[in-house]
N, C-alpha and C. Protein backbone atom coordinates (compact mmCIF):
# COMPACT_ATOMS: atom_id res chain seq x y z
N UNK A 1 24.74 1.04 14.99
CA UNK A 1 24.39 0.50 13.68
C UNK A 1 24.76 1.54 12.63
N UNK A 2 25.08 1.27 11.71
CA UNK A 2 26.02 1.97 10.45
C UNK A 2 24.53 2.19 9.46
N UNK A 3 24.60 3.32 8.66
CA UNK A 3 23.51 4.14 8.10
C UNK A 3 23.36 2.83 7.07
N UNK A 4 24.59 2.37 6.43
CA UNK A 4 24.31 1.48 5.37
C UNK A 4 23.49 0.22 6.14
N UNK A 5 23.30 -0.09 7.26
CA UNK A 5 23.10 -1.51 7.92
C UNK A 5 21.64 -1.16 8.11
N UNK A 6 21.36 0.18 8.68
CA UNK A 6 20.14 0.37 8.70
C UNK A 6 19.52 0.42 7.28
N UNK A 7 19.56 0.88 6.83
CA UNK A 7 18.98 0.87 5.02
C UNK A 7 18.63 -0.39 4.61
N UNK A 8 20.09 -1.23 4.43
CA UNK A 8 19.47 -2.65 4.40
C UNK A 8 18.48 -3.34 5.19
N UNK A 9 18.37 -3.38 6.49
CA UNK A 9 17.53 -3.92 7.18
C UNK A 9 16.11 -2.96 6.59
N UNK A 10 15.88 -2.03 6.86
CA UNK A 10 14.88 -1.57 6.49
C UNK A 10 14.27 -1.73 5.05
N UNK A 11 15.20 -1.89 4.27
CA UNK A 11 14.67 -2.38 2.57
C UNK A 11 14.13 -3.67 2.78
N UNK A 12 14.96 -4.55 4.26
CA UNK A 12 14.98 -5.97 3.82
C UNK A 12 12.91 -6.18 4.53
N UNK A 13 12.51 -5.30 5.83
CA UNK A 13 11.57 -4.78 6.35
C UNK A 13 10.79 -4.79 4.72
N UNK A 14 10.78 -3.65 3.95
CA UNK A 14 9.87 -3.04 3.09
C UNK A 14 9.83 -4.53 2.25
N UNK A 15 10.57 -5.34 2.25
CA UNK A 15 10.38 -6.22 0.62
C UNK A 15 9.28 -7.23 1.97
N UNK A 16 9.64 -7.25 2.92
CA UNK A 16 8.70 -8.92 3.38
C UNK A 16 7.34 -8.16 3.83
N UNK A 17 7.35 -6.85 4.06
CA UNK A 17 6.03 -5.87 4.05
C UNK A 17 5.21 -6.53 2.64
N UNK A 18 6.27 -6.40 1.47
CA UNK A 18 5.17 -6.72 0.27
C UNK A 18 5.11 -8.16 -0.20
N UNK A 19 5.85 -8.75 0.76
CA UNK A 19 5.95 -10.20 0.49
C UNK A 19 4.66 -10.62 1.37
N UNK A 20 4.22 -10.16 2.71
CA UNK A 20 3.01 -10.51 3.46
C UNK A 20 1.63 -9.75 3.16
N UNK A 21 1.73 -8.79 2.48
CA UNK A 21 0.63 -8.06 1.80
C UNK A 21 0.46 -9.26 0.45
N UNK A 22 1.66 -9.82 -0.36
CA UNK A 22 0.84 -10.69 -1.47
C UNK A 22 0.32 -11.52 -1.30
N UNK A 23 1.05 -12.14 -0.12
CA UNK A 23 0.58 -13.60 0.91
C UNK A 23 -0.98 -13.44 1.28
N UNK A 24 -1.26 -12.23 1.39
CA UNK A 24 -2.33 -12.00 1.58
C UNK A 24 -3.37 -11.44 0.87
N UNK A 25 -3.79 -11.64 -0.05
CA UNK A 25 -4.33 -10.49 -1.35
C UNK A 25 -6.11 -10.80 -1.40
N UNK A 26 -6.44 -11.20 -0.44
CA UNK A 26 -7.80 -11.37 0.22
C UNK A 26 -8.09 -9.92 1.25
N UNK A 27 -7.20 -9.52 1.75
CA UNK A 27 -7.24 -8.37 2.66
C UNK A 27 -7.79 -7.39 1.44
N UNK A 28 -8.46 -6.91 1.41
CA UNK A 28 -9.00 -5.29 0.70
C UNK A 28 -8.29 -4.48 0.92
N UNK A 29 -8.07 -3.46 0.00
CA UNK A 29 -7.76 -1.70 0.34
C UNK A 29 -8.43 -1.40 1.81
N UNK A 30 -9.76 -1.77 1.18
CA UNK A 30 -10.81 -0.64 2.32
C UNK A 30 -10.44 -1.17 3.81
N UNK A 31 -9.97 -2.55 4.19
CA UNK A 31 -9.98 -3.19 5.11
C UNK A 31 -8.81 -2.73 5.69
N UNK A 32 -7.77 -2.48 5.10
CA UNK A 32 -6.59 -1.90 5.31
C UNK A 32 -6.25 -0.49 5.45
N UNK A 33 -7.76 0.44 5.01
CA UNK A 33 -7.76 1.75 5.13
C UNK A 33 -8.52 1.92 6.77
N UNK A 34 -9.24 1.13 6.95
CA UNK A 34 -10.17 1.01 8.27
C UNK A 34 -9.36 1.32 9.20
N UNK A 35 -8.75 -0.19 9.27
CA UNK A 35 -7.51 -0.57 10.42
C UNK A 35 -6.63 -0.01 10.55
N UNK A 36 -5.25 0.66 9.92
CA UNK A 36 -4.61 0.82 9.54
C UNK A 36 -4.14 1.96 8.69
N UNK A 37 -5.47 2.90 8.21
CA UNK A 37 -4.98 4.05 7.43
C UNK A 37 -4.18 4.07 6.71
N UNK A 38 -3.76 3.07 6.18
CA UNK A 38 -3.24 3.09 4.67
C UNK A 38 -3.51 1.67 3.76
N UNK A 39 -3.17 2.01 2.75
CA UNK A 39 -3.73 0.74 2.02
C UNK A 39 -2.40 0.72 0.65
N UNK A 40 -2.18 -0.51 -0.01
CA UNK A 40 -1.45 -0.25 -0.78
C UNK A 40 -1.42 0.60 -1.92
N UNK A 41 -2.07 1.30 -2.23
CA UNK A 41 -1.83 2.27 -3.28
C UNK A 41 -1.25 3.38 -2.11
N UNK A 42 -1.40 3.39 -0.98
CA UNK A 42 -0.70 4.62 0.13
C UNK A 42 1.06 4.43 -0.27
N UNK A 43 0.78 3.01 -0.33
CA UNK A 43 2.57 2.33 -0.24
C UNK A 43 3.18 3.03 -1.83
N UNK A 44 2.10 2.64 -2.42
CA UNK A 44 2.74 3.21 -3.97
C UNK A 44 3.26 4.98 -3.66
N UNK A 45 2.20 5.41 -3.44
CA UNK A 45 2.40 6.88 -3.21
C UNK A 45 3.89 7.18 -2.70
N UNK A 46 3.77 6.39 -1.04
CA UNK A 46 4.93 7.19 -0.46
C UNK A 46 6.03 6.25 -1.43
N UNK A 47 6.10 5.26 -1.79
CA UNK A 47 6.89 4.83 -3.22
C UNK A 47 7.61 5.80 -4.24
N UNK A 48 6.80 6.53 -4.67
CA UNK A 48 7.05 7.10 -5.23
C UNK A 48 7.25 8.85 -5.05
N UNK A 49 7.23 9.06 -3.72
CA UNK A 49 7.95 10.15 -2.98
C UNK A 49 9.08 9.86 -2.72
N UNK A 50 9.61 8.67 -2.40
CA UNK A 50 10.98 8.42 -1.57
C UNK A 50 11.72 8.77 -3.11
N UNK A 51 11.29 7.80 -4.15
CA UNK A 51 11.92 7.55 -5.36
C UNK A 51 12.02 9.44 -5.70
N UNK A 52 11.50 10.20 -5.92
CA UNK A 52 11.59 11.66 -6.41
C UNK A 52 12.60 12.25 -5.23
N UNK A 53 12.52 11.81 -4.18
CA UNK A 53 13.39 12.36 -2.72
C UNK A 53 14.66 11.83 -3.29
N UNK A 54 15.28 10.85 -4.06
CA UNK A 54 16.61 10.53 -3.94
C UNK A 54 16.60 10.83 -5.89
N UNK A 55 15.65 11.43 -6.34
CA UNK A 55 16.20 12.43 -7.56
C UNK A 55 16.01 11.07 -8.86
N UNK A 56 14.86 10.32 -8.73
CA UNK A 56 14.36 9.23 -9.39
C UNK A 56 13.08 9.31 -9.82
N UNK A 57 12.68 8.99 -10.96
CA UNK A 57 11.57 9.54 -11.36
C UNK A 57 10.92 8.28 -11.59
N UNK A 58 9.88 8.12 -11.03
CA UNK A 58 8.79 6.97 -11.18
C UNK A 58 7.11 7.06 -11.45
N UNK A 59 6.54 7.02 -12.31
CA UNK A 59 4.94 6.88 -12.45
C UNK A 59 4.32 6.82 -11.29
N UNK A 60 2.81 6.84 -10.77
CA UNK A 60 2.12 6.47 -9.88
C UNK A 60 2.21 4.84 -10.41
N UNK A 61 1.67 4.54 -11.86
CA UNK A 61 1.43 3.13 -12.37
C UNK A 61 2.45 2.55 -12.16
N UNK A 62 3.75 2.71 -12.29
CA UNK A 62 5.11 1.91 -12.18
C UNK A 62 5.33 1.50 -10.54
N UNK A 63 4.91 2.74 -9.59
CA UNK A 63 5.20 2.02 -8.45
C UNK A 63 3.87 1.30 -7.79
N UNK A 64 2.58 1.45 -8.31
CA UNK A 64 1.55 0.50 -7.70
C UNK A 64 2.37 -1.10 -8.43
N UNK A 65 2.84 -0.83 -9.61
CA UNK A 65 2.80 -2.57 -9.93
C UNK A 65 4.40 -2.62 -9.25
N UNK A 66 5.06 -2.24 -8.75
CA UNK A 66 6.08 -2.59 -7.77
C UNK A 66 5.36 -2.97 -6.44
N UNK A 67 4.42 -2.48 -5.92
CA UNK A 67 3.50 -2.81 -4.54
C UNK A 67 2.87 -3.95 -4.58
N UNK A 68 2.30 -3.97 -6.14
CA UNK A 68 1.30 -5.05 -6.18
C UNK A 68 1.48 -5.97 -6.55
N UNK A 69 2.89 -5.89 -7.13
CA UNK A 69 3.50 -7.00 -7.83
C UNK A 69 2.83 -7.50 -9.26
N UNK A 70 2.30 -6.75 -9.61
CA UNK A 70 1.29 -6.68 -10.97
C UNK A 70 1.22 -5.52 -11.40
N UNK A 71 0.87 -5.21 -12.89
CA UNK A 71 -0.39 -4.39 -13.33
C UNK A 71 -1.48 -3.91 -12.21
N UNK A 72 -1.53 -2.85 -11.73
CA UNK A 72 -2.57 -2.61 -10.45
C UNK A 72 -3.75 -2.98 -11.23
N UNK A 73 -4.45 -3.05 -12.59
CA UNK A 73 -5.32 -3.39 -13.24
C UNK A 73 -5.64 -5.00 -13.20
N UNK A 74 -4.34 -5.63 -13.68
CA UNK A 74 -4.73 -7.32 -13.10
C UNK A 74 -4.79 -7.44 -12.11
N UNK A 75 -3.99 -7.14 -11.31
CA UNK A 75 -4.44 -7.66 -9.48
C UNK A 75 -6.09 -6.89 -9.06
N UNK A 76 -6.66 -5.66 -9.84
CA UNK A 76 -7.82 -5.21 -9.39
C UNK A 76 -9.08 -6.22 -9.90
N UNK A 77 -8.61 -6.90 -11.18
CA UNK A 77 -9.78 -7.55 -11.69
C UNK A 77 -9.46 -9.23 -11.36
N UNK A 78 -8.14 -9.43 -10.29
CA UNK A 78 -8.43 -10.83 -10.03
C UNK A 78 -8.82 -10.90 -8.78
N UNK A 79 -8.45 -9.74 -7.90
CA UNK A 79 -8.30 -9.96 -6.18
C UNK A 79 -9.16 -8.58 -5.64
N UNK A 80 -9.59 -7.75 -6.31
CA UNK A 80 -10.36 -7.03 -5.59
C UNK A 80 -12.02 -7.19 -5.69
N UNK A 81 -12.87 -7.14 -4.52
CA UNK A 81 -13.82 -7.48 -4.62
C UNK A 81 -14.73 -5.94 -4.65
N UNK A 82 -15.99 -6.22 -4.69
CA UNK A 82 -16.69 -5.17 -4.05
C UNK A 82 -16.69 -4.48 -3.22
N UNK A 83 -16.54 -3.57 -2.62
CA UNK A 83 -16.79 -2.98 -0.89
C UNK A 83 -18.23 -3.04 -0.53
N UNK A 84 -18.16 -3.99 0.74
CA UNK A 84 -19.65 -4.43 1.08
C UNK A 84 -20.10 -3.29 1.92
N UNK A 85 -21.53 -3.07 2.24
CA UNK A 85 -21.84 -1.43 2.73
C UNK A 85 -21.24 -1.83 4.39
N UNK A 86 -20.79 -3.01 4.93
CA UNK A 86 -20.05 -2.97 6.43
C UNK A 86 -18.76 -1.82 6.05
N UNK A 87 -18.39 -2.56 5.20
CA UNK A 87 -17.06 -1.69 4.71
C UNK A 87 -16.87 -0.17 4.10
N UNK A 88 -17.94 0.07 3.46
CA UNK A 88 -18.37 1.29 3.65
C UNK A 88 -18.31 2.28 4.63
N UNK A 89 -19.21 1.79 5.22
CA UNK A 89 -19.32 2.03 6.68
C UNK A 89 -18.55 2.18 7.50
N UNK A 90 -17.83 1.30 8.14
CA UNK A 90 -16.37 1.36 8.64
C UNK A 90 -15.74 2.55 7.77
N UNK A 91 -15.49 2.67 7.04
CA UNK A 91 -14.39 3.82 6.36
C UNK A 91 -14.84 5.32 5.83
N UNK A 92 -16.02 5.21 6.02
CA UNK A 92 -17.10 6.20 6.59
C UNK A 92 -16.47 6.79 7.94
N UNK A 93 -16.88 6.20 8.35
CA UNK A 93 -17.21 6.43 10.14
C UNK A 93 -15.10 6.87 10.75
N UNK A 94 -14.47 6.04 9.90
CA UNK A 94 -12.98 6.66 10.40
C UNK A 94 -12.79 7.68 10.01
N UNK A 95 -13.28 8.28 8.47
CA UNK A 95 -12.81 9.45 7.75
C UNK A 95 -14.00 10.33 8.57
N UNK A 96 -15.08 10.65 9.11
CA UNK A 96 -15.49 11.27 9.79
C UNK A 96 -14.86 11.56 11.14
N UNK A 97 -14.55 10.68 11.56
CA UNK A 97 -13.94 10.91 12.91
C UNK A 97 -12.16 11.41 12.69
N UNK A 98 -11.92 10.98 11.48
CA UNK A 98 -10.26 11.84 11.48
C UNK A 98 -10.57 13.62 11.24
N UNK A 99 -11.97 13.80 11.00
CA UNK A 99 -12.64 15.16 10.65
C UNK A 99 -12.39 16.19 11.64
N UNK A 100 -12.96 15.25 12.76
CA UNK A 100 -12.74 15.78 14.05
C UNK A 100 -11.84 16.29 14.97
């Protein structure tokens, strides 16, 4: 496989990554930090490492609303809920044990 073939496939990977994360916008951060150890503002982050790695300069804010497909502010006040103390809890109990 040719470097360019991989790139594409893998961009084509990263866009249906944020195409099934919007599909889904009931999933929480915290639910996604539990399971999974990362959550989409993780995606923004390394977002915006790759973007400085190839000599591109991007905001934290510019690449959450590339992740989120929004304003990270509108998608927080239409689709994020409370963290219930289960969820707490859970993400408690992983960040203690990654302590270890």
């Amino acid at each position: 496989m040719s470097k360019d073939s991989r790139t594409e496939i893998e961009a084509a990977v990263f866009r249906r990554l944020l195409e099934h994360l919007d599909n889904h916008k009931e999933v929480q951060n915290i639910e996604l930090m539990v399971v999974a150890d990362f959550c989409r503002n993780c995606l923004a982050k390394w977002y915006m490492a790759a973007a400085e790695a190839q000599g591109e300069n991007i905001d934290y804010e510019a690449a959450r609303e590339i992740i989120y497909g929004m304003p990270y502010s509108d998608w927080k006040a239409k689709y994020q809920t409370e963290a219930t103390p289960e969820q707490l809890a859970a993400y408690e109990a992983r960040s203690a044990g990654k302590k270890n």
